[in-house]
Protein backbone atom coordinates (compact mmCIF):
# COMPACT_ATOMS: atom_id res chain seq x y z
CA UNK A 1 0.00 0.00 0.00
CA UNK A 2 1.03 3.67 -1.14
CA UNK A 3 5.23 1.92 -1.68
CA UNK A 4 6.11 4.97 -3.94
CA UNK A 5 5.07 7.07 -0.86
CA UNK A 6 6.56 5.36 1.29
CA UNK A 7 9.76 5.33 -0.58
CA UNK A 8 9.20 9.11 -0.71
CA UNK A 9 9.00 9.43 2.99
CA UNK A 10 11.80 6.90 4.37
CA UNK A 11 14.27 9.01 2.09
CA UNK A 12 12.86 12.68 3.62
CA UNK A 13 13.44 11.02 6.71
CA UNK A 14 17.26 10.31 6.08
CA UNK A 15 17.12 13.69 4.39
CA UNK A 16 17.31 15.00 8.12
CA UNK A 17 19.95 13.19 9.33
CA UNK A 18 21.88 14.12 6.23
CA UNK A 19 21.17 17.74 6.54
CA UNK A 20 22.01 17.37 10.63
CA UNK A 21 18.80 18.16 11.47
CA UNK A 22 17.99 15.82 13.83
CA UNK A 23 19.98 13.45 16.73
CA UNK A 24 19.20 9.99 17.86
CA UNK A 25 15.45 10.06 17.03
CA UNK A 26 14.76 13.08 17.33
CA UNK A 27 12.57 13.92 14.66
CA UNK A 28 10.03 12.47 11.79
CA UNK A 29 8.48 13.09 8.49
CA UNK A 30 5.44 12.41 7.11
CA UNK A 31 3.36 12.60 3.71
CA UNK A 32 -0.36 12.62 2.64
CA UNK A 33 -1.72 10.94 -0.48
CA UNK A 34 -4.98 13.17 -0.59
CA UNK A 35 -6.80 10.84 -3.22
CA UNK A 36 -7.23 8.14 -0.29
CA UNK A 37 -6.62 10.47 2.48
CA UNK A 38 -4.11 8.33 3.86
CA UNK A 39 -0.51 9.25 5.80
CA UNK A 40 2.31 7.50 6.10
CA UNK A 41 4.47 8.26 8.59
CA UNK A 42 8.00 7.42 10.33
CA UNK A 43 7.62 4.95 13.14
CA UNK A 44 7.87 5.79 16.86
CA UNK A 45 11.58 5.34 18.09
CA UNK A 46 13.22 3.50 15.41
CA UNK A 47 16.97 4.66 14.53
CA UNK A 48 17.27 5.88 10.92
CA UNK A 49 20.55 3.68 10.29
CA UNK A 50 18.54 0.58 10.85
CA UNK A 51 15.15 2.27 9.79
CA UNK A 52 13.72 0.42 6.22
CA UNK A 53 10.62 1.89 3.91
CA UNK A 54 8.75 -1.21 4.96
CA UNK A 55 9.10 0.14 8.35
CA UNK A 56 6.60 3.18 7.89
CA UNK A 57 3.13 3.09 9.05
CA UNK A 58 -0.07 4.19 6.69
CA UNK A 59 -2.71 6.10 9.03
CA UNK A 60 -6.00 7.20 8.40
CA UNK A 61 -6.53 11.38 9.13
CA UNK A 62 -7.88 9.92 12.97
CA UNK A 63 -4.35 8.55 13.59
CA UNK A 64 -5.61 4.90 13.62
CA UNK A 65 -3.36 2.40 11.76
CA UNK A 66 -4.27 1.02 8.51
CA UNK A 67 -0.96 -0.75 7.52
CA UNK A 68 1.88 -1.39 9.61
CA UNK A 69 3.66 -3.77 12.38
CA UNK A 70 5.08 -0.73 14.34
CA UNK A 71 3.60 1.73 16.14
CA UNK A 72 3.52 5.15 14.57
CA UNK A 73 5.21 8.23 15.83
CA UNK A 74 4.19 9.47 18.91
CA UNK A 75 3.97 12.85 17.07
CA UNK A 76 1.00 11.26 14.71
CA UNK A 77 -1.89 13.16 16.29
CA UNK A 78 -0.41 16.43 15.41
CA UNK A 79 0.61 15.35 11.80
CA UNK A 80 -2.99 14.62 11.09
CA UNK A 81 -4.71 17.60 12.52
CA UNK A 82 -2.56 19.55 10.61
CA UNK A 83 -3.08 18.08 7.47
CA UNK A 84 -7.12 18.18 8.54
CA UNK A 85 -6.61 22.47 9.04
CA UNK A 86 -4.45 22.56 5.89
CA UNK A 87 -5.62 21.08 3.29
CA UNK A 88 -3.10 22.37 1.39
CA UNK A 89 -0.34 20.72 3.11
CA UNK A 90 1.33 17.31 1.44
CA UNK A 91 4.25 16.51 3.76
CA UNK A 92 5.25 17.34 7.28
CA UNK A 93 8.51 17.75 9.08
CA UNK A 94 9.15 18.28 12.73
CA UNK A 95 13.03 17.94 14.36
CA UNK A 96 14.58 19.33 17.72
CA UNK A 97 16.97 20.96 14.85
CA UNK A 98 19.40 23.40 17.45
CA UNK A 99 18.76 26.75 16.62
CA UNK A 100 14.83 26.26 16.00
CA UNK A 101 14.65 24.99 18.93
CA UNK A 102 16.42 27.07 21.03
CA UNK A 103 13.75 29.87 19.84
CA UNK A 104 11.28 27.80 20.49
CA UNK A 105 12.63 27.73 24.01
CA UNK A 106 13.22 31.27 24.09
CA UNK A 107 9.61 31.58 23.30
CA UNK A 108 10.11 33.88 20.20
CA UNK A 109 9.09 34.33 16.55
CA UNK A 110 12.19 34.28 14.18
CA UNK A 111 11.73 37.87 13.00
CA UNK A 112 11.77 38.53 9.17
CA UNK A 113 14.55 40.33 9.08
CA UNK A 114 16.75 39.21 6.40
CA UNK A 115 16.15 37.88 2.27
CA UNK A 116 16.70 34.57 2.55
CA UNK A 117 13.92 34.07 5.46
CA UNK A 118 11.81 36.19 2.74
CA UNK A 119 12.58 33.96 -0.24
CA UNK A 120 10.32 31.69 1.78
CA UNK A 121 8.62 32.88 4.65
CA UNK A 122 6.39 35.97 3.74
CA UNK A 123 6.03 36.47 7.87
CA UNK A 124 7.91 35.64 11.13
CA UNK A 125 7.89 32.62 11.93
CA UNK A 126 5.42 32.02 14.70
CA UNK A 127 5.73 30.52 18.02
CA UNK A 128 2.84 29.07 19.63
CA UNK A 129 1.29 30.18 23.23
CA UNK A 130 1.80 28.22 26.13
CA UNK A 131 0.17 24.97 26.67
CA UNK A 132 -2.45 24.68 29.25
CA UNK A 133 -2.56 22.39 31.62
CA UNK A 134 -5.60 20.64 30.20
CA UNK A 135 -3.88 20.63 26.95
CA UNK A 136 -0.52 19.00 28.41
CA UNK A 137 -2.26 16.22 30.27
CA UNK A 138 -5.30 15.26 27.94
CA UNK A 139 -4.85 14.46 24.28
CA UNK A 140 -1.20 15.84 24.09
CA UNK A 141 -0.01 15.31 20.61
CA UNK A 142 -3.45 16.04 19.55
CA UNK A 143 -3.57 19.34 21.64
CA UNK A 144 -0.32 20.35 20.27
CA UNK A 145 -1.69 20.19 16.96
CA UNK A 146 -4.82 22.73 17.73
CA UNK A 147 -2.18 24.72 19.47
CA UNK A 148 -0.52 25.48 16.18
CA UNK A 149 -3.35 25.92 14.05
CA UNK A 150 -4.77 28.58 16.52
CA UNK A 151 -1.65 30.22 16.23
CA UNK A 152 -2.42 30.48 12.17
CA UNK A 153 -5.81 32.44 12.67
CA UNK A 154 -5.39 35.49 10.63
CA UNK A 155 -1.71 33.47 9.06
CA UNK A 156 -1.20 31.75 5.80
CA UNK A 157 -0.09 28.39 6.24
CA UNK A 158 1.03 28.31 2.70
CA UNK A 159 3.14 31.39 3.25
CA UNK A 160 4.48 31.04 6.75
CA UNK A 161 4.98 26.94 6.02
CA UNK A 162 6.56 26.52 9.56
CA UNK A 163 5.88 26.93 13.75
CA UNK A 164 7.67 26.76 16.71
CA UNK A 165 6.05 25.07 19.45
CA UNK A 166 6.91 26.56 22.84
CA UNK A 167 9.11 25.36 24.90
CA UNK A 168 9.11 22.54 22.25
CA UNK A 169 10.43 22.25 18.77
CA UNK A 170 9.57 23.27 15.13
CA UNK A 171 7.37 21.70 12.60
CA UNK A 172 7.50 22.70 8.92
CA UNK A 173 5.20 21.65 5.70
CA UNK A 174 4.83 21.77 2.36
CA UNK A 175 3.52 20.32 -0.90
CA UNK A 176 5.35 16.99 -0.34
CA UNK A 177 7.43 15.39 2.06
CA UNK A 178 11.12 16.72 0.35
CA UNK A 179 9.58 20.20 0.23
CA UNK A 180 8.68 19.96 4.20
CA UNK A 181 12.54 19.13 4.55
CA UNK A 182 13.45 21.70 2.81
CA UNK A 183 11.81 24.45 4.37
CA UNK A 184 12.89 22.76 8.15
CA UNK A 185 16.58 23.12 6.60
CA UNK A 186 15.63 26.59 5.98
CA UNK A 187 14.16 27.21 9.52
CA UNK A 188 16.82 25.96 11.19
CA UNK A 189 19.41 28.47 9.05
CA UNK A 190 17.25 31.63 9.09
CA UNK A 191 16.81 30.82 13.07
CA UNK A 192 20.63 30.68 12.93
CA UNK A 193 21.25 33.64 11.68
CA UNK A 194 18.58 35.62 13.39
CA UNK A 195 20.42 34.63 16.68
CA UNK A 196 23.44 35.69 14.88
CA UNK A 197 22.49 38.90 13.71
CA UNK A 198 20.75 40.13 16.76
CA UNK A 199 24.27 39.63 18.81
CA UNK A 200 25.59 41.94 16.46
CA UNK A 201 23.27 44.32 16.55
CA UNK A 202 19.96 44.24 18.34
CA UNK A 203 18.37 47.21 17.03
CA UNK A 204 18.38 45.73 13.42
CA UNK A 205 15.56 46.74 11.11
CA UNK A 206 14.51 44.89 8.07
CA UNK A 207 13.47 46.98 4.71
CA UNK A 208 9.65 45.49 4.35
CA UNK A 209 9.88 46.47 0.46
CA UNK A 210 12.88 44.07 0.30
CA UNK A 211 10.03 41.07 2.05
CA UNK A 212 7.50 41.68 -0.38
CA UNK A 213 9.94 41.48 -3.36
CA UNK A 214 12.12 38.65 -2.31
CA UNK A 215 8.75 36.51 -1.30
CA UNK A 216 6.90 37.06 -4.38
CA UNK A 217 9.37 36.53 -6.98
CA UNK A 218 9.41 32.94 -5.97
CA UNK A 219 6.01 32.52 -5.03
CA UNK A 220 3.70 36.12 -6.35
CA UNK A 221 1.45 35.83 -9.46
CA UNK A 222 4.57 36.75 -11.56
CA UNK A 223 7.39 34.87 -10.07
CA UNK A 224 10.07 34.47 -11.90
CA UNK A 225 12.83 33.20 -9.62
CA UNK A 226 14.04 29.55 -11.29
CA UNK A 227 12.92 27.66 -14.32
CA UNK A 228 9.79 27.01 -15.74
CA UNK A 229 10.92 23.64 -16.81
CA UNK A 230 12.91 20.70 -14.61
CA UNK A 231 16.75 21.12 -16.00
């Protein structure tokens, strides 16, 4: 069942370890194939140097397993109620990738303050409220996942296609699981150098002309940033 997807999804999932975004098992990808509405996803606590593509888990959009002998991640609940908010959304990413997570921590959006955090984040990049009480010992994973889609009221997911979770970690999206990666490699490096930059001067200031023009020639009406074929 789905084998191309989950082909697609065990190699995102090495993808992090290969772009050092995750430790141990610290992290997990997932994809959507929206014509059956199911997800396959990484399992829970399995090491990616003995992790195999058979090894993924197919879930339905509740989280229940439809094809798989290992449990699924942990982090399942809040895959799927993402990918229930945004239906635009065709892969998932989240890692405990250092910097991220450190302003996750810290509690803070990553400002927009620089081009290549415009090239593909039109805003900051958000970081959730607090978790309640209720919300930390109920439905947890679940929670966490309403948590960040309150946080987009008023927010383009398709725009701004990553959150910090307080205290927690990031999770990024995107059409497909490789695109997900990619924009948690970007998090991680425009969280780097917003730390960076700040320690050099924290009164920065970021032109908002130069977010509007770096955001829309990849993704505006008349982009024109790339190819318009595969080379």
């Amino acid at each position: 069942m789905l084998e191309a997807l989950k082909e697609e999804v065990f190699r995102a999932n090495l993808d992090l370890v290969r772009h050092g975004l995750v430790l141990l098992t610290w992290g997990n990808v997932s994809a959507i194939d929206r014509s059956s509405g199911l997800v396959v996803i990484k399992p829970s606590g399995v090491s990616y140097d003995r992790m195999k593509a058979e090894d993924l888990v197919v879930t339905d959009l509740d989280g229940a397993v439809v094809e798989g002998n290992l449990k699924p991640s942990s982090d399942t609940p809040t895959h799927v109620a993402l990918y229930r908010a945004f239906p635009e959304t065709g892969g998932i990413v989240h890692t405990h990738s250092t910097y991220a997570t450190a302003w996750a921590q810290a509690g803070c959006d990553i400002p927009n303050i620089g081009t290549t955090h415009a090239d593909y984040f039109h805003d900051a990049i958000p970081c959730t409220a607090d978790m309640t009480e209720a919300e930390v010992t109920g439905a947890y994973e679940l929670e966490m996942g309403r948590v960040i889609i309150k946080r987009f009221e008023g927010l383009s997911p398709a725009h701004t296609p990553g959150v910090l979770v307080k205290n927690h970690g990031p999770f990024c999206w995107g059409k497909d699981a490789p695109d997900a990666v990619h924009n948690a490699v970007v998090t991680e490096q425009v969280a780097k150098m917003a730390y960076i930059a700040y320690g050099i001067n924290p009164k920065l200031t970021m032109n908002p002309l130069l977010i509007e023009k770096h955001f829309n020639r990849k993704h505006g009406p008349d982009a024109y940033y790339g190819q318009k074929t595969h080379q």
